[in-house]
Protein backbone atom coordinates (compact mmCIF):
# COMPACT_ATOMS: atom_id res chain seq x y z
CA UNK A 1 23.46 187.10 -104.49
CA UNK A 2 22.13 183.96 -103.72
CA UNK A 3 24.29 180.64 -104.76
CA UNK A 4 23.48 177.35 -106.73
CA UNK A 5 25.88 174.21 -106.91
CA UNK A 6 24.42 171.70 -109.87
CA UNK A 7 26.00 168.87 -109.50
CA UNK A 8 26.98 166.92 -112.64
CA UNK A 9 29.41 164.03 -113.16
CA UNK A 10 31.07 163.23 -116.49
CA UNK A 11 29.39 159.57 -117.04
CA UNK A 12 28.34 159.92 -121.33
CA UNK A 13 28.84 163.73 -121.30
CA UNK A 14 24.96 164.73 -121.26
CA UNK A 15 25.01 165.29 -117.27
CA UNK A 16 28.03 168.19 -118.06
CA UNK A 17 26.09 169.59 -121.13
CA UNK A 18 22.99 169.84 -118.99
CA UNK A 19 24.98 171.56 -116.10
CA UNK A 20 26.83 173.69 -118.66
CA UNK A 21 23.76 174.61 -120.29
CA UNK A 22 22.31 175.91 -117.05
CA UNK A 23 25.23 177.58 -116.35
CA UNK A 24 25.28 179.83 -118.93
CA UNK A 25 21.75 180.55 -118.54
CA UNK A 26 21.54 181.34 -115.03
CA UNK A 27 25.06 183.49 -116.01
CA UNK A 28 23.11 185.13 -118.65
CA UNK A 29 19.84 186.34 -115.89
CA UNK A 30 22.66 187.40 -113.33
CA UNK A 31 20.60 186.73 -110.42
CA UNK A 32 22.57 183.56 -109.18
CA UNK A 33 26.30 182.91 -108.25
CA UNK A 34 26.56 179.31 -109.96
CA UNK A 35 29.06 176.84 -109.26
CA UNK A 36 29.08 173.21 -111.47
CA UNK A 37 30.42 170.52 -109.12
CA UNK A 38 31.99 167.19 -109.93
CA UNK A 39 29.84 164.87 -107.72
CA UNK A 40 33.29 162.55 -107.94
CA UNK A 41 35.09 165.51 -106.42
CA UNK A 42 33.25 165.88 -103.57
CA UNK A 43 33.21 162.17 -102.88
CA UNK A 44 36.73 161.48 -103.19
CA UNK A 45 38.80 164.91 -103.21
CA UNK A 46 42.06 163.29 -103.10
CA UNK A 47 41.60 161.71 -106.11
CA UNK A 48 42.53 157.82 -104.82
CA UNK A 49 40.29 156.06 -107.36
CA UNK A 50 41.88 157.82 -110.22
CA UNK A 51 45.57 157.52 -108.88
CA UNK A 52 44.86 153.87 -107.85
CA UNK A 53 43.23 152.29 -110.88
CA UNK A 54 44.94 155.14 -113.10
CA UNK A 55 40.61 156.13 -114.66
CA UNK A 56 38.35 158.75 -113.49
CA UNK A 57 35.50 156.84 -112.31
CA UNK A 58 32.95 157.64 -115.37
CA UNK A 59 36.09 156.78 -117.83
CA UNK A 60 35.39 152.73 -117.76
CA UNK A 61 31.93 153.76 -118.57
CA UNK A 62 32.47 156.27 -121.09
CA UNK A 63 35.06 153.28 -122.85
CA UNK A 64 32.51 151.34 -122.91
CA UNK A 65 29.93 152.99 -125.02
CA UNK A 66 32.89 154.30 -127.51
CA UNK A 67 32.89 150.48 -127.98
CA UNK A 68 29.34 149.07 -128.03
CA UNK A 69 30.28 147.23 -124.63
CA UNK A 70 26.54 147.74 -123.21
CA UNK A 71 25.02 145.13 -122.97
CA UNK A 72 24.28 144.22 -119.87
CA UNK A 73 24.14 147.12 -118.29
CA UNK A 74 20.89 146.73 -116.44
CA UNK A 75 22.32 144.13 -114.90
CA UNK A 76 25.00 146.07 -113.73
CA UNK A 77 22.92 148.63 -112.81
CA UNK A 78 21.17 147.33 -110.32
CA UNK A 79 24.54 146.34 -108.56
CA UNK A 80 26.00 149.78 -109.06
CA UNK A 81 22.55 150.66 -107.00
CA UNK A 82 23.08 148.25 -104.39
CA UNK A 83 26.87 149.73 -103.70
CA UNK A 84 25.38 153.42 -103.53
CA UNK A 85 22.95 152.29 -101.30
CA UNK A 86 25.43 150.35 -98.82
CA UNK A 87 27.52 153.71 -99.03
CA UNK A 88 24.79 155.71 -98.50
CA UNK A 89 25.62 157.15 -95.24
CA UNK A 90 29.56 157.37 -96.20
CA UNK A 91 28.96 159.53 -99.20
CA UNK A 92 26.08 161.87 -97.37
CA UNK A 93 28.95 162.67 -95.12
CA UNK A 94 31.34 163.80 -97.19
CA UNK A 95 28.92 165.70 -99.86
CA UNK A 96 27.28 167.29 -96.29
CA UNK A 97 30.47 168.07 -95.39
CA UNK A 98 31.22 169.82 -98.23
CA UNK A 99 28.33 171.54 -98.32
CA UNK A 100 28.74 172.44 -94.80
CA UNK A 101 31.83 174.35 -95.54
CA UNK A 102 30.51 176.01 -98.92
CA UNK A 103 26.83 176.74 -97.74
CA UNK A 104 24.59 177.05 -101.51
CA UNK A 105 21.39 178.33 -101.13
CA UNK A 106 20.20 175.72 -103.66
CA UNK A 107 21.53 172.54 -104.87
CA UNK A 108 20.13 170.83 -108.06
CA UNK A 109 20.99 167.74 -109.61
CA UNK A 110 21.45 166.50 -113.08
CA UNK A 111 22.49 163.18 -112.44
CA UNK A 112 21.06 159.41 -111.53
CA UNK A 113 21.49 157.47 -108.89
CA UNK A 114 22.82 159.25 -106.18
CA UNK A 115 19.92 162.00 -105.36
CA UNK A 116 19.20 159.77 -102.07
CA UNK A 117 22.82 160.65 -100.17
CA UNK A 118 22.79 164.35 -101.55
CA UNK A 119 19.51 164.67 -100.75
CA UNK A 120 20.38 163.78 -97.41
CA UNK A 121 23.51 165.79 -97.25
CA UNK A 122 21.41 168.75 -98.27
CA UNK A 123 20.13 168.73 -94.55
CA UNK A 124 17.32 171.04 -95.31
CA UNK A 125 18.98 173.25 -98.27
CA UNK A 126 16.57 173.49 -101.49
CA UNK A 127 17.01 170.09 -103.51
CA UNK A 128 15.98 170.21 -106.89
CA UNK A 129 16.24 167.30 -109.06
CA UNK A 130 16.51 168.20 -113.04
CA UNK A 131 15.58 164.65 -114.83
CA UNK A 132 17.86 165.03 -117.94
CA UNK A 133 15.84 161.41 -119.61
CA UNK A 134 12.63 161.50 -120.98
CA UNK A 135 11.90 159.01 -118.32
CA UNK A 136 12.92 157.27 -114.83
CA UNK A 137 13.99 153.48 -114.81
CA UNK A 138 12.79 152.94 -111.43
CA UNK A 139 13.61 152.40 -108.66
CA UNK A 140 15.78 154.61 -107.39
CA UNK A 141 17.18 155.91 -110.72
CA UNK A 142 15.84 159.75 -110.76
CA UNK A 143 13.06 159.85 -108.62
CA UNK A 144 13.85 158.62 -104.58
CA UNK A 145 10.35 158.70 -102.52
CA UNK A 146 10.15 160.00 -99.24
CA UNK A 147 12.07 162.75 -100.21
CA UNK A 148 10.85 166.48 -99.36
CA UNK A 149 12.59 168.00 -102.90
CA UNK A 150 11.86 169.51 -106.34
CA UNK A 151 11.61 167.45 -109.30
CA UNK A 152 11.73 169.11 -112.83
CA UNK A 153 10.57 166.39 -115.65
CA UNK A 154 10.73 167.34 -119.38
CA UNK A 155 7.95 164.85 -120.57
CA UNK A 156 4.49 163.43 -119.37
CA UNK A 157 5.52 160.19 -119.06
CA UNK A 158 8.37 161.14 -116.14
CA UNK A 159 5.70 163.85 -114.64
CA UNK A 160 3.39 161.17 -114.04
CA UNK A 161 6.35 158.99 -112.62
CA UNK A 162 7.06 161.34 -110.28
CA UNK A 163 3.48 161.50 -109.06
CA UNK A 164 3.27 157.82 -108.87
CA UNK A 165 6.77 157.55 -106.86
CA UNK A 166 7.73 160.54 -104.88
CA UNK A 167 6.83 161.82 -101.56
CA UNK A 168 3.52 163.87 -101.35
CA UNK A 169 5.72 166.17 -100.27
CA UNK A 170 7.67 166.46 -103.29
CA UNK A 171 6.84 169.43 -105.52
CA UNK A 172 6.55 168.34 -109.60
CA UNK A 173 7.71 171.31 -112.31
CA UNK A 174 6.74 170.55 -115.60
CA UNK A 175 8.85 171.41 -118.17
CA UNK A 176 8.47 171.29 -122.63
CA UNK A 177 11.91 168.94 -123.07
CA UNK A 178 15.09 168.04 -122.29
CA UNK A 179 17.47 170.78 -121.08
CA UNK A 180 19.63 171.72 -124.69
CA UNK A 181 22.01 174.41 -124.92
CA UNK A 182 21.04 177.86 -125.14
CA UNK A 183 23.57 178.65 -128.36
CA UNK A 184 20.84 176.06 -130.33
CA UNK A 185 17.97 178.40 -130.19
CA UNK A 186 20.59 181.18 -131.37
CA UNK A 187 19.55 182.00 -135.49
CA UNK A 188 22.32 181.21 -137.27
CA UNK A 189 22.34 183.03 -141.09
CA UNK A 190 23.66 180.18 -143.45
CA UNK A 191 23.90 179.55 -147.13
CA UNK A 192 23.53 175.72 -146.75
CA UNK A 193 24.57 175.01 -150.35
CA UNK A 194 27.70 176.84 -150.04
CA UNK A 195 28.41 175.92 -146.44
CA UNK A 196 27.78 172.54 -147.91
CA UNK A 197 30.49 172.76 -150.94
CA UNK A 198 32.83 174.64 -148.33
CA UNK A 199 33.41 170.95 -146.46
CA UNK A 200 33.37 168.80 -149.63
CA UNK A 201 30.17 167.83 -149.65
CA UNK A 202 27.47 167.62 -152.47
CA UNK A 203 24.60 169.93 -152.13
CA UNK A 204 22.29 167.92 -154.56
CA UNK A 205 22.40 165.19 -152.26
CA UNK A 206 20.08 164.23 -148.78
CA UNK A 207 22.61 164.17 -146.04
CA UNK A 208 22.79 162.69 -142.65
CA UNK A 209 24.93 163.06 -139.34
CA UNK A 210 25.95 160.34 -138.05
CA UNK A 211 26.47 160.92 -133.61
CA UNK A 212 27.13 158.94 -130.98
CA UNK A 213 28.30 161.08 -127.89
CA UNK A 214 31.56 162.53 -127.21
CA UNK A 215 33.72 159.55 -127.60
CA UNK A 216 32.00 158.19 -130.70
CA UNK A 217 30.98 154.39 -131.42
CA UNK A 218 32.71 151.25 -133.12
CA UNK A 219 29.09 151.08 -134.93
CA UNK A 220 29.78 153.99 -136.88
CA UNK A 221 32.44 152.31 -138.78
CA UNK A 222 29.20 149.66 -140.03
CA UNK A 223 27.13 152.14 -140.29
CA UNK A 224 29.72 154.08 -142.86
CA UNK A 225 30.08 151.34 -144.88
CA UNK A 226 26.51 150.16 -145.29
CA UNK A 227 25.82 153.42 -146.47
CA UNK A 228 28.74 153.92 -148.76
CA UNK A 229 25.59 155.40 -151.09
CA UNK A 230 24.81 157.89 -149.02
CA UNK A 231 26.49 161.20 -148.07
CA UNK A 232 27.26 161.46 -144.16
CA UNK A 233 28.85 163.63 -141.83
CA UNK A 234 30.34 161.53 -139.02
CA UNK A 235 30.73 163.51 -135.61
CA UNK A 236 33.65 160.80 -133.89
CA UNK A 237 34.02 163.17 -130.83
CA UNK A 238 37.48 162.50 -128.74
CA UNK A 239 37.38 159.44 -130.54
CA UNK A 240 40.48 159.78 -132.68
CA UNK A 241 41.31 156.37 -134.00
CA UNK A 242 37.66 155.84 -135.07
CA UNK A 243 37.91 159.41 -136.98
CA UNK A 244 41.42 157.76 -138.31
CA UNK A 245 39.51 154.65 -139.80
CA UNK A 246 36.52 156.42 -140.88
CA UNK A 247 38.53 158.44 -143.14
CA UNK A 248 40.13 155.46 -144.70
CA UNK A 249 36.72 153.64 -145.83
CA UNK A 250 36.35 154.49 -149.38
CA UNK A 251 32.70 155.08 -150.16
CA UNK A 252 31.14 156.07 -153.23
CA UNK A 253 29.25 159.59 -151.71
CA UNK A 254 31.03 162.08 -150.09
CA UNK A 255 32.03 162.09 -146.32
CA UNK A 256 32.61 164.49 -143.37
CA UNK A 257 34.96 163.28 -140.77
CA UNK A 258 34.66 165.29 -137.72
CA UNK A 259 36.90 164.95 -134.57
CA UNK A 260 35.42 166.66 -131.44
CA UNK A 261 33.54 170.08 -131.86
CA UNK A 262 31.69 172.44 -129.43
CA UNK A 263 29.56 173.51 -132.60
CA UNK A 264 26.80 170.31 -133.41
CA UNK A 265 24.29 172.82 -134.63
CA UNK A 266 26.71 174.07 -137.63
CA UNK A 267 26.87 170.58 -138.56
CA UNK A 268 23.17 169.49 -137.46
CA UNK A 269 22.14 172.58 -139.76
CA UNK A 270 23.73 170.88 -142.89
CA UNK A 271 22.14 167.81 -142.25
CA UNK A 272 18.93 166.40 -143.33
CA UNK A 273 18.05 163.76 -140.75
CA UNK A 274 19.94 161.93 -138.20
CA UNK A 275 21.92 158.90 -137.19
CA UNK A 276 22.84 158.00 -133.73
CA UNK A 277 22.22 156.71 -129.43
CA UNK A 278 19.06 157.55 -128.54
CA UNK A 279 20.87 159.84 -125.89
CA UNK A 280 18.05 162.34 -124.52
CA UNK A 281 20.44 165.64 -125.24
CA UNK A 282 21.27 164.09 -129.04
CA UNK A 283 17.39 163.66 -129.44
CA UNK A 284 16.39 166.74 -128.36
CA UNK A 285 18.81 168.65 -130.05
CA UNK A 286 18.31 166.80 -133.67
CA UNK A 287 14.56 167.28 -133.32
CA UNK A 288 15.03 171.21 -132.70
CA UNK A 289 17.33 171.35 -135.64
CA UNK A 290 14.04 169.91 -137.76
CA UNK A 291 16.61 166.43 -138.21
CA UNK A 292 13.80 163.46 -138.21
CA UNK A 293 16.15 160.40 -136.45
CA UNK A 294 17.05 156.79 -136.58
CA UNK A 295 17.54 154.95 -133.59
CA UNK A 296 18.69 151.15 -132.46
CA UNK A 297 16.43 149.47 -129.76
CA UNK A 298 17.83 146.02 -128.31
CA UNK A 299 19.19 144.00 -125.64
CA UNK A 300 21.89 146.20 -125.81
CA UNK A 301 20.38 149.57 -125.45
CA UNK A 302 21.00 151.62 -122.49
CA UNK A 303 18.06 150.81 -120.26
CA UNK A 304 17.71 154.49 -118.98
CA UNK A 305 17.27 155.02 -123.13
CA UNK A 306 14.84 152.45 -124.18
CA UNK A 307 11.88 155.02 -123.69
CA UNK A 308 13.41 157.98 -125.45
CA UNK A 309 12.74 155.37 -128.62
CA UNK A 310 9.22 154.68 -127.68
CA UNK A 311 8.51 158.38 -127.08
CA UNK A 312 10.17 159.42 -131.17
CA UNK A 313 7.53 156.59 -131.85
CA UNK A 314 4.57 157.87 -130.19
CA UNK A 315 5.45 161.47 -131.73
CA UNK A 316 6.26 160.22 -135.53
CA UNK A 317 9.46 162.07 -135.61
CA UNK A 318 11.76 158.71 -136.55
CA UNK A 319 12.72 155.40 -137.65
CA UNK A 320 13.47 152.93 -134.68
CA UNK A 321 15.50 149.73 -135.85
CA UNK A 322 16.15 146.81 -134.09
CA UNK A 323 19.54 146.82 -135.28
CA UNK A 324 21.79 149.13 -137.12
CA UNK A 325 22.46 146.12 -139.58
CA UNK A 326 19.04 147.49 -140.93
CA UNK A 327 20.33 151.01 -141.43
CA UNK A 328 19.57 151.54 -145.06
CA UNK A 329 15.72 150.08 -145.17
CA UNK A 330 15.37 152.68 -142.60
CA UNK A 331 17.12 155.51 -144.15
CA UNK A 332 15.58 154.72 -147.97
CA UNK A 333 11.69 154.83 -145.55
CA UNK A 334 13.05 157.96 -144.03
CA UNK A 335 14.09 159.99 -147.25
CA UNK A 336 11.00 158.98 -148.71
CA UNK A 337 9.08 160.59 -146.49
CA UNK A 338 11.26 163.38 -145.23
CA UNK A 339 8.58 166.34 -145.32
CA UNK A 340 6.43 164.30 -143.33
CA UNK A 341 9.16 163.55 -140.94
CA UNK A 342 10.33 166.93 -140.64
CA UNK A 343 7.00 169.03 -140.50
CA UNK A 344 5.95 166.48 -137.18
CA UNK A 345 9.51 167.80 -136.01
CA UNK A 346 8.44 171.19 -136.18
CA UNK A 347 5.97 170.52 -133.78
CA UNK A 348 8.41 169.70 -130.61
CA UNK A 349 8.35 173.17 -129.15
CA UNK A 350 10.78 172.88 -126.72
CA UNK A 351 11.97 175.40 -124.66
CA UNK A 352 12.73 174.19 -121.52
CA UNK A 353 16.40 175.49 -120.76
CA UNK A 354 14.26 179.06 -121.05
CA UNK A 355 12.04 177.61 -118.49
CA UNK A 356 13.96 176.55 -115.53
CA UNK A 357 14.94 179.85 -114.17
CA UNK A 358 11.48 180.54 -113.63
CA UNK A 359 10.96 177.61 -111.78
CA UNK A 360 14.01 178.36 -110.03
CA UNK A 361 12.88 181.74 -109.13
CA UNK A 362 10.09 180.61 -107.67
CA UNK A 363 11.93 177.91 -105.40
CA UNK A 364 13.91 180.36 -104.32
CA UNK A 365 11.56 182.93 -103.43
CA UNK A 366 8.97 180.37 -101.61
CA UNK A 367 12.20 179.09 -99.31
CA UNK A 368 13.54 182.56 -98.66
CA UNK A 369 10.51 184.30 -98.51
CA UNK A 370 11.19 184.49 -94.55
């Protein structure tokens, strides 16, 4: 049985869902050994960043967004590229060594900014690179050039990047979407109404989940209270102290209060649009779910995000604001036209975690076939 390392690194928890998501999938076929990798683990195995500054190195970041610190980030970005690329060589050694030592068949990424080092650390292993955003933000974001690898892109927009930037070499999968999690596409037998009254909540009333990542966002706690009217369920993640607030805000229509779950499709499947980052994953799964969303485009929007909002614009399926200060003119247009919203929804067929193993297959069988 052949093996597959996807490397992943915990940087605003989409990157782990994406590898996880694979994971089971590939576990599911039983054709692959699998093994999800820390890239952080391979590049410092001992650990000294965390036992020096007392943080794993996506933890700053991860802070960050749980408190709207983002803007910017581009900015920083492009210095956070710089660094990579002055390390390049340093960090291709260690991942080749690595690799060396634990010989994968495959390797496939799910992560930014570092596919030029692994790709060279691959010395001549199959690279594929899985673009987890509905676009690049070139350069040297998802797609490197010059690089002899497999790209798998989820929308148009990033296939035609890839034709525009990679090597000639490169080979370009096309896939329906973002990678979601297999459990989502699972038929789940619910009385909505009761499931509804079961958590406190009023069944005669539109209601919408409010998400932003695992950690949660200070702009919930606005976002609560300008829509004290309206009935929410608010996903806070490992954000306890924002759950601990949240649930002291006295509103006039009912709230859910929900500290970190593995299950967002219950909750997405008692919801009737939704709130939140225009994260790729929280898009994807929200539109699947038939949940028309609101978004927040600004200065302060992840740049790597900014096209996820144009592309719910270009498809009809949501409400971009330029600021959540602005979030009930946008839910009042949304609710008005919710079965417009919902049946454009309904037309996102994506299936693309059903997809990849194919495309995988085929890698594997074209590289091996001698």
């Amino acid at each position: 049985m052949r093996t597959i390392d996807i490397v992943y690194f915990n940087a605003g928890g989409g990157h782990r869902a994406a590898a996880t998501a694979l994971e089971k999938i590939f576990k599911k076929e039983n054709k692959y050994n699998v093994r999800l990798i820390n890239l952080f683990d391979m590049i410092d195995p001992s650990h000294l960043f965390e036992r020096t500054t007392g943080l794993e190195p996506e933890e700053l970041y991860n802070k960050r967004l749980a408190k709207g610190w983002t803007l910017g980030l581009a900015q920083e970005l492009k210095f956070f590229q710089l660094a990579i690329s002055l390390g390049t060589t340093i960090i291709a050694e260690r991942l080749k060594k690595h690799w060396d030592a634990t010989k994968p068949d495959m390797i496939i990424s799910v992560i930014p900014n570092f596919n030029r080092p692994m790709y060279l650390a691959a010395s001549g292993t199959p690279y594929v690179t899985i673009l987890t955003d509905f676009a690049d933000f070139p350069p040297h974001f998802w797609i490197e050039p010059d690089q002899d690898q497999h790209f798998i892109c989820g929308t148009p927009k990033a296939v035609e990047q890839a034709k525009e930037i990679a090597s000639p070499k490169s080979t370009i999968h096309k896939t329906s979407g973002m990678i979601i999690r297999p459990e989502f596409y699972q038929a789940r037998e619910m009385d909505k109404d009761a499931e509804l009254e079961m958590v406190g909540l009023d069944p005669s009333l539109v209601t919408g989940i409010v998400m932003f990542g695992g950690y949660g966002s200070k702009v919930m706690k606005m976002i609560s209270r300008k829509l004290e009217d309206e009935q929410l369920i608010l996903i806070c993640g490992h954000n306890k102290p924002l759950a601990e607030k949240l649930r002291k805000q006295k509103t006039s229509a009912p709230r859910l209060i929900v500290d970190f779950t593995q299950d967002i499709g219950y909750y997405m499947n008692l919801a009737d649009y939704f709130i939140g980052k225009p994260g790729p994953g929280a898009i994807s799964e929200a539109l699947h779910q038939l949940l028309p969303v609101i978004l927040e485009r600004n200065m302060a929007t992840l740049p790597q995000e900014r096209y996820n909002t144009e592309w719910v614009e270009e498809n009809e399926v949501g409400i971009v604001l330029k600021s959540f200060s602005d979030i009930q003119q946008g839910v009042n247009h949304l609710v008005m036209n919710l079965t417009q919203f919902k049946e454009r929804s309904s037309n996102i067929n994506n299936t693309a975690i059903f997809e990849i193993p194919a495309i995988i297959d085929s890698i594997m069988s074209k590289h091996y076939a001698h």
